[in-house]
C-alpha atoms as a PDB file:
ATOM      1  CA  UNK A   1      53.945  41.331  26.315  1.00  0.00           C
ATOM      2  CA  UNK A   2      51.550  43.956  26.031  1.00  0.00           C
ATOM      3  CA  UNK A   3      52.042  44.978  22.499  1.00  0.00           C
ATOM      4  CA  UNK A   4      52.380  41.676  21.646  1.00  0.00           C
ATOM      5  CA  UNK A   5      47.808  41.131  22.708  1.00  0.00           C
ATOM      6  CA  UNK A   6      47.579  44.306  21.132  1.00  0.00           C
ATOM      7  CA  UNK A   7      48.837  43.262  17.731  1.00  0.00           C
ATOM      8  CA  UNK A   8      47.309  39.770  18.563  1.00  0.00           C
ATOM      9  CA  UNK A   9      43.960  40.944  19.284  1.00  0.00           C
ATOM     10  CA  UNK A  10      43.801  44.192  16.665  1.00  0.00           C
ATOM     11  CA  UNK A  11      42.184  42.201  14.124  1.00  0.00           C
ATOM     12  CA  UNK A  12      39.346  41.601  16.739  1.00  0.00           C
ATOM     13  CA  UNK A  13      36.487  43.450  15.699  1.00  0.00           C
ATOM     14  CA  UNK A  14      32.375  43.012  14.731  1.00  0.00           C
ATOM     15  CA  UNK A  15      32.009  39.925  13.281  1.00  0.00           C
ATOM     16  CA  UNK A  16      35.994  38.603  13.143  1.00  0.00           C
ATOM     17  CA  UNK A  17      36.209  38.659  16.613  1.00  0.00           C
ATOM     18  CA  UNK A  18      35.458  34.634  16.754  1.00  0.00           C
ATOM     19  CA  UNK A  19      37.356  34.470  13.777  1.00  0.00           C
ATOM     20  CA  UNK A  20      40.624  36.363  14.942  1.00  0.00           C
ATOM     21  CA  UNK A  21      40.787  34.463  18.336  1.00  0.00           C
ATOM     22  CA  UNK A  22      40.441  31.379  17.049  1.00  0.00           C
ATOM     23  CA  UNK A  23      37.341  30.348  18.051  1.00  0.00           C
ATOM     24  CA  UNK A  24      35.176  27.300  16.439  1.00  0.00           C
ATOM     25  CA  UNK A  25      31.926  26.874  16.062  1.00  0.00           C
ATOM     26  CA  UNK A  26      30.930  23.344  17.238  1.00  0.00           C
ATOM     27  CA  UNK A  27      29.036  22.918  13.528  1.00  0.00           C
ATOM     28  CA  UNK A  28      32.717  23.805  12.530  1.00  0.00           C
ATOM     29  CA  UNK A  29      34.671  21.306  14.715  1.00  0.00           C
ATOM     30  CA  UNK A  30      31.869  18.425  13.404  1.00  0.00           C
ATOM     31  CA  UNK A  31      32.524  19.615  10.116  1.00  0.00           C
ATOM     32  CA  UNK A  32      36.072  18.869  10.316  1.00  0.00           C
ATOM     33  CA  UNK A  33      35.250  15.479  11.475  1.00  0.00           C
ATOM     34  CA  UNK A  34      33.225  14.572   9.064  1.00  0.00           C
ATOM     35  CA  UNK A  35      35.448  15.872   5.867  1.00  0.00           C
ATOM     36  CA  UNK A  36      38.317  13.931   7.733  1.00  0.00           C
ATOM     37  CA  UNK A  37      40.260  17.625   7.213  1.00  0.00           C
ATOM     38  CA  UNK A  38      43.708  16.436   8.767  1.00  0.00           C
ATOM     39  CA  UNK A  39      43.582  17.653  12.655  1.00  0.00           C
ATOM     40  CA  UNK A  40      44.196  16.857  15.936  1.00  0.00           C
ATOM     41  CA  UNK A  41      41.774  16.807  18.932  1.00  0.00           C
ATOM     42  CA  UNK A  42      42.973  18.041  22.028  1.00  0.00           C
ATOM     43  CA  UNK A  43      40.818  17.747  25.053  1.00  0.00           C
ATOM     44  CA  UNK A  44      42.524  19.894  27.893  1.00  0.00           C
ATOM     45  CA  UNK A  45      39.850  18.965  30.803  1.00  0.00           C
ATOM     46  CA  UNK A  46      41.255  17.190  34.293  1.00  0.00           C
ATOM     47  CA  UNK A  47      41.696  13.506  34.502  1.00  0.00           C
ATOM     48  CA  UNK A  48      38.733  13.641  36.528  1.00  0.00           C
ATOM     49  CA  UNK A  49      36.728  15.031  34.132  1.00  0.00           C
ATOM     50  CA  UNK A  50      38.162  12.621  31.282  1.00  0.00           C
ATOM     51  CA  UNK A  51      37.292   9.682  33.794  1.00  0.00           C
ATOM     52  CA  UNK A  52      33.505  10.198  32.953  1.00  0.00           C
ATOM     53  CA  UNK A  53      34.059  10.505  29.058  1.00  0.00           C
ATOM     54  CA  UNK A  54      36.743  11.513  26.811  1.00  0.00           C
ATOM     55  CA  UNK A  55      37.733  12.667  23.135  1.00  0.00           C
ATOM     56  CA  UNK A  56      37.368   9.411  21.231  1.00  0.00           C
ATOM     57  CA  UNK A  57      38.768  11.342  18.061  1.00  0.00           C
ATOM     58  CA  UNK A  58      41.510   8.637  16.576  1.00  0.00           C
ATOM     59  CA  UNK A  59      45.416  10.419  17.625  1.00  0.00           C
ATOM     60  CA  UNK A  60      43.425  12.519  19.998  1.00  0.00           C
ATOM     61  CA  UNK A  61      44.975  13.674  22.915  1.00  0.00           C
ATOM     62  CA  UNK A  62      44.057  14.536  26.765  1.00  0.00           C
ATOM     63  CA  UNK A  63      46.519  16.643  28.367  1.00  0.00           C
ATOM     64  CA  UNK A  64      45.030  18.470  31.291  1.00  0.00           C
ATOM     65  CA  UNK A  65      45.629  22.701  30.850  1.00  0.00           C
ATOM     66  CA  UNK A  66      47.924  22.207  34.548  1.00  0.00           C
ATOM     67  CA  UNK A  67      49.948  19.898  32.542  1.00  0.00           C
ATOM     68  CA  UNK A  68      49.897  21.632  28.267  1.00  0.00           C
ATOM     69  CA  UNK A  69      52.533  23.882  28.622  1.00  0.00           C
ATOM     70  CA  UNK A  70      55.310  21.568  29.989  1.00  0.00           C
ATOM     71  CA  UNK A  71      58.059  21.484  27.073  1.00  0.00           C
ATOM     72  CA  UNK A  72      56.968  17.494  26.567  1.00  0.00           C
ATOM     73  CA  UNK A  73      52.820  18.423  26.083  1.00  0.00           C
ATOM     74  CA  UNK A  74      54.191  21.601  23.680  1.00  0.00           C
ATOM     75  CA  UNK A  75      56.113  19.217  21.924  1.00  0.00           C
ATOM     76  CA  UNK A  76      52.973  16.897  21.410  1.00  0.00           C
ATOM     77  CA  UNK A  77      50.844  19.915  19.790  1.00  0.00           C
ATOM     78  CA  UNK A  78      51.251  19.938  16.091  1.00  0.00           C
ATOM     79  CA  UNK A  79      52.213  22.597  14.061  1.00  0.00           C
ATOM     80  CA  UNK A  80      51.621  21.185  10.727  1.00  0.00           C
ATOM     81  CA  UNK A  81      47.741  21.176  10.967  1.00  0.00           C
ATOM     82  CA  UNK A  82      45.057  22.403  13.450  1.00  0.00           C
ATOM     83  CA  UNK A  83      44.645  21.754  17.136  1.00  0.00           C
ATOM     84  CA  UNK A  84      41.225  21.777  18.371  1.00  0.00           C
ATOM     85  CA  UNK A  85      40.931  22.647  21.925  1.00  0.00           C
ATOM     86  CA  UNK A  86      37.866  21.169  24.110  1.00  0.00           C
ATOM     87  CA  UNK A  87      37.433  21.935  27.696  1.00  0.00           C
ATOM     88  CA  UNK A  88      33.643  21.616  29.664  1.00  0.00           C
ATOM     89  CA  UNK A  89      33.254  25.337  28.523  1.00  0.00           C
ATOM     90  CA  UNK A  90      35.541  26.362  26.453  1.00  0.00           C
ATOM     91  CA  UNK A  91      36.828  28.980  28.515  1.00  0.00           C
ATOM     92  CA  UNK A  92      39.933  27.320  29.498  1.00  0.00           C
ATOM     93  CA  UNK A  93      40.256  26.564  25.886  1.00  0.00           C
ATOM     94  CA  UNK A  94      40.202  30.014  24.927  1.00  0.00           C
ATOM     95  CA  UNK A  95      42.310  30.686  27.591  1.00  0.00           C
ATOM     96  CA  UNK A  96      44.817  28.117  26.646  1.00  0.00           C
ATOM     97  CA  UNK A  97      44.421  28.552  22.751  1.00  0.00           C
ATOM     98  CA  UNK A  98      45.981  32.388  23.284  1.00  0.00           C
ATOM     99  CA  UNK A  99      48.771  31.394  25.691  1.00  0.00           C
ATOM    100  CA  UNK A 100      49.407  29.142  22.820  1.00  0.00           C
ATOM    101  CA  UNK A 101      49.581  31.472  19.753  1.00  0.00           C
ATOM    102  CA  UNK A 102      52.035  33.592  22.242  1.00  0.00           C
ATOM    103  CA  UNK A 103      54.224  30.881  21.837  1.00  0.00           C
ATOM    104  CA  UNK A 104      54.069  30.390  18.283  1.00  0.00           C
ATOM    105  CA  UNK A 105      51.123  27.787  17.545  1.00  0.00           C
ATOM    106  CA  UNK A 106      48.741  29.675  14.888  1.00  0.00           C
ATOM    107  CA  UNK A 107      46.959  26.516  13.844  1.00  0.00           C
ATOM    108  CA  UNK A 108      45.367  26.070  17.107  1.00  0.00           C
ATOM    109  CA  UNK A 109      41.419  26.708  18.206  1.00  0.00           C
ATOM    110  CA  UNK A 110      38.871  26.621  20.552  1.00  0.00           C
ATOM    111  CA  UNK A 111      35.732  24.909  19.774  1.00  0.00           C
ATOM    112  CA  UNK A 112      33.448  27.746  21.159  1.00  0.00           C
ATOM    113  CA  UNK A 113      31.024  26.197  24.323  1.00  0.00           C
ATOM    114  CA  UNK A 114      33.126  23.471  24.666  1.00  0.00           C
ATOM    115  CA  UNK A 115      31.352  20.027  25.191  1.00  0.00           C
ATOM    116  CA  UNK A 116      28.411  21.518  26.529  1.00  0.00           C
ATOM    117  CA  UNK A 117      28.320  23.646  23.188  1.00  0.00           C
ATOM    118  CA  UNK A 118      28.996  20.156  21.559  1.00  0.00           C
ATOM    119  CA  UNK A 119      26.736  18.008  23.377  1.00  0.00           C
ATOM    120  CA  UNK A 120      23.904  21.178  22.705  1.00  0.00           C
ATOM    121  CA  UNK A 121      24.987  21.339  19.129  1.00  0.00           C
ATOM    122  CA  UNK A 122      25.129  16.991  18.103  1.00  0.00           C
ATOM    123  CA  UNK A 123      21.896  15.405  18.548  1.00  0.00           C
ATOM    124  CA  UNK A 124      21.726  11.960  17.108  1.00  0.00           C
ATOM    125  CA  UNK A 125      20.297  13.223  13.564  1.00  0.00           C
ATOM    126  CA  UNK A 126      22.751  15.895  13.590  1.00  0.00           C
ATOM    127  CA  UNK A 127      25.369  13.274  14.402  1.00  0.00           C
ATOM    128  CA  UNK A 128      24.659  10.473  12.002  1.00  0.00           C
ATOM    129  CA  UNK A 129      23.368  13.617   8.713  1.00  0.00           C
ATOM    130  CA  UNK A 130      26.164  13.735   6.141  1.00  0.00           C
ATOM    131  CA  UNK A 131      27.552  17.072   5.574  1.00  0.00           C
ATOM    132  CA  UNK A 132      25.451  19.647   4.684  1.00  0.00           C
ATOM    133  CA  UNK A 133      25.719  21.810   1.222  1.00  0.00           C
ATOM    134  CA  UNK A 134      26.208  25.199   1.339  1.00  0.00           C
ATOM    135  CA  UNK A 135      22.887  27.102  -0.825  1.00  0.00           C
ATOM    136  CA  UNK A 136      23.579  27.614  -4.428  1.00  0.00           C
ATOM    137  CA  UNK A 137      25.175  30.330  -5.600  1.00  0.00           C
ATOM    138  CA  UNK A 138      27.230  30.808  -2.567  1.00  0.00           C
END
């Protein structure tokens, strides 16, 4: 298991390091949203957590991390395109997004700050602003 971080994890360094663990930015995840890129939104918190508000991403899902690695919730996780994680933090959806790629799933991420980092990131104008361009030239 060992070797298998290590060669998981080698390609961790400077400024890949987000990059190579699959982290997202939340500018990144809102991104995605708003290009309506083909993903799935996976919001990993506990039911009492999801109670107050919830992922209201259409096909979203809500399986609490005590509950994602039973062979029913794996089977839920798509493979064809990504699976954005979202916890309070993000922690657990680090966490959960490297447990994952152990088992095979290399199109999943974890939207870095979690809602917090969201809810920091998406003010109204942010929220409700089309896309922005990258600079010319670039």
């Amino acid at each position: 298991l060992a070797a298998r971080y290590a060669q998981m994890f080698a390609p961790a360094k400077e400024k890949a390091t987000s990059k190579e663990l699959h982290c997202m930015k939340p500018e990144g995840f809102v991104n995605m949203i708003k290009k309506g890129e083909p993903m799935m939104g996976i919001d990993i918190r506990t039911p009492a957590e999801t109670s107050v508000f919830a992922l209201a991403l259409p096909g979203s899902l809500s399986i609490p991390i005590n509950e994602l690695f039973l062979m029913e919730n794996l089977a839920r996780i798509p493979q064809d395109r990504p699976g954005v994680l979202l916890c309070q933090t993000g922690m657990r959806a680090g966490m959960a997004v490297v447990a994952l790629r152990q088992l095979g799933f290399e199109k999943v991420f974890a939207v870095a700050g979690g809602f917090k980092g969201l809810s920091d990131y998406l003010d109204p104008m942010t929220a409700n602003s089309p896309l922005s361009e990258p600079p010319a030239g670039k």
